[in-house]
Protein backbone atom coordinates (compact mmCIF):
# COMPACT_ATOMS: atom_id res chain seq x y z
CA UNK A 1 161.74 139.08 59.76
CA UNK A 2 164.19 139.92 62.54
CA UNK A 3 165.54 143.43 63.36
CA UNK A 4 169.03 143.61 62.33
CA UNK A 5 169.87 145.62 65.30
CA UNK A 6 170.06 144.87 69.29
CA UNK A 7 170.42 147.08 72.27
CA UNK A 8 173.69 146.22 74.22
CA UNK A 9 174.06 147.91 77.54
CA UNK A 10 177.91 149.17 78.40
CA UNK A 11 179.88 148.92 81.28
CA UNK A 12 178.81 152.59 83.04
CA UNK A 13 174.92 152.08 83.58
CA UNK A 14 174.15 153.71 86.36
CA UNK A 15 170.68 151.15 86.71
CA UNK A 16 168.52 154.56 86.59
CA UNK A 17 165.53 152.49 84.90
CA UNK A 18 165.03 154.87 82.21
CA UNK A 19 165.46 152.06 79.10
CA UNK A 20 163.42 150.58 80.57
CA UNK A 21 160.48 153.02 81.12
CA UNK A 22 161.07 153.83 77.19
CA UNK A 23 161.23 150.01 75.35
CA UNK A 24 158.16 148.72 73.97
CA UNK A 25 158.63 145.54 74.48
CA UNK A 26 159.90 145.27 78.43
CA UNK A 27 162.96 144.11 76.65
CA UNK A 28 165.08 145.81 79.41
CA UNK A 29 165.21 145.04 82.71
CA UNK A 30 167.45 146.58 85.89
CA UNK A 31 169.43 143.52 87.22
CA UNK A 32 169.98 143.26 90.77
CA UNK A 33 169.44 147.04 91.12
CA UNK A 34 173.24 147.40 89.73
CA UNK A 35 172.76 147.62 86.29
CA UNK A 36 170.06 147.15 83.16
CA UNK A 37 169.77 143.96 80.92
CA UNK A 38 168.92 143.56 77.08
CA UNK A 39 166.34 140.20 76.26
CA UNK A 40 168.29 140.05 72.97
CA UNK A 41 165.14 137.78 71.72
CA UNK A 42 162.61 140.40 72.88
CA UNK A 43 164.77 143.58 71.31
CA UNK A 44 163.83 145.18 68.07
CA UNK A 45 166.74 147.48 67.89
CA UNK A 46 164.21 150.75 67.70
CA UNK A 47 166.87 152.92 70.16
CA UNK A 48 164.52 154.61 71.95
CA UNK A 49 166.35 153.49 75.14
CA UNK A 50 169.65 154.74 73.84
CA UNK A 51 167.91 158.06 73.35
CA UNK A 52 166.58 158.18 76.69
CA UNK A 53 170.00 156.58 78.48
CA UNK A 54 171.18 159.84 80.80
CA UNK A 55 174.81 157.67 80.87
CA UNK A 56 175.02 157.47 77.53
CA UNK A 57 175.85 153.46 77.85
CA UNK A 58 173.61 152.01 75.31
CA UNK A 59 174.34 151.25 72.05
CA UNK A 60 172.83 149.47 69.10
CA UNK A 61 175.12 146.80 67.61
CA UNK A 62 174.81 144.24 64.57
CA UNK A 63 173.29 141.13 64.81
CA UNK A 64 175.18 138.14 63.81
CA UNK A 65 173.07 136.59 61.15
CA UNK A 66 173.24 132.63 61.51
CA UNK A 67 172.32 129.73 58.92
């Protein structure tokens, strides 16, 4: 069963590479050294890397259930 909840990285990340020291899955990864990335497909929604986010700029949102 999927997670019902995704990481989603905001506007402010600072590309520090702390999310993605933390997820589990290497679901995060710094793009272009300007700011970090969520594999939506790869994230379980656990939060550890909005725990560990310094910026505060991660969130965990809904997923969209489809048919």
């Amino acid at each position: 069963m999927a997670s019902k909840r995704y990481a989603q990285v905001g506007e402010h990340c600072v590309a520090c590479g702390c999310c993605v020291k933390v997820c589990p899955l290497g679901a995060i990864q710094v793009w272009k050294g300007v700011a970090a990335r969520v594999d939506t497909d790869r994230c379980v929604g656990c939060g550890k890397c909005a725990g560990e986010c310094p910026a505060g700029t991660i969130s965990l949102k809904a997923r969209v259930e489809t048919v």
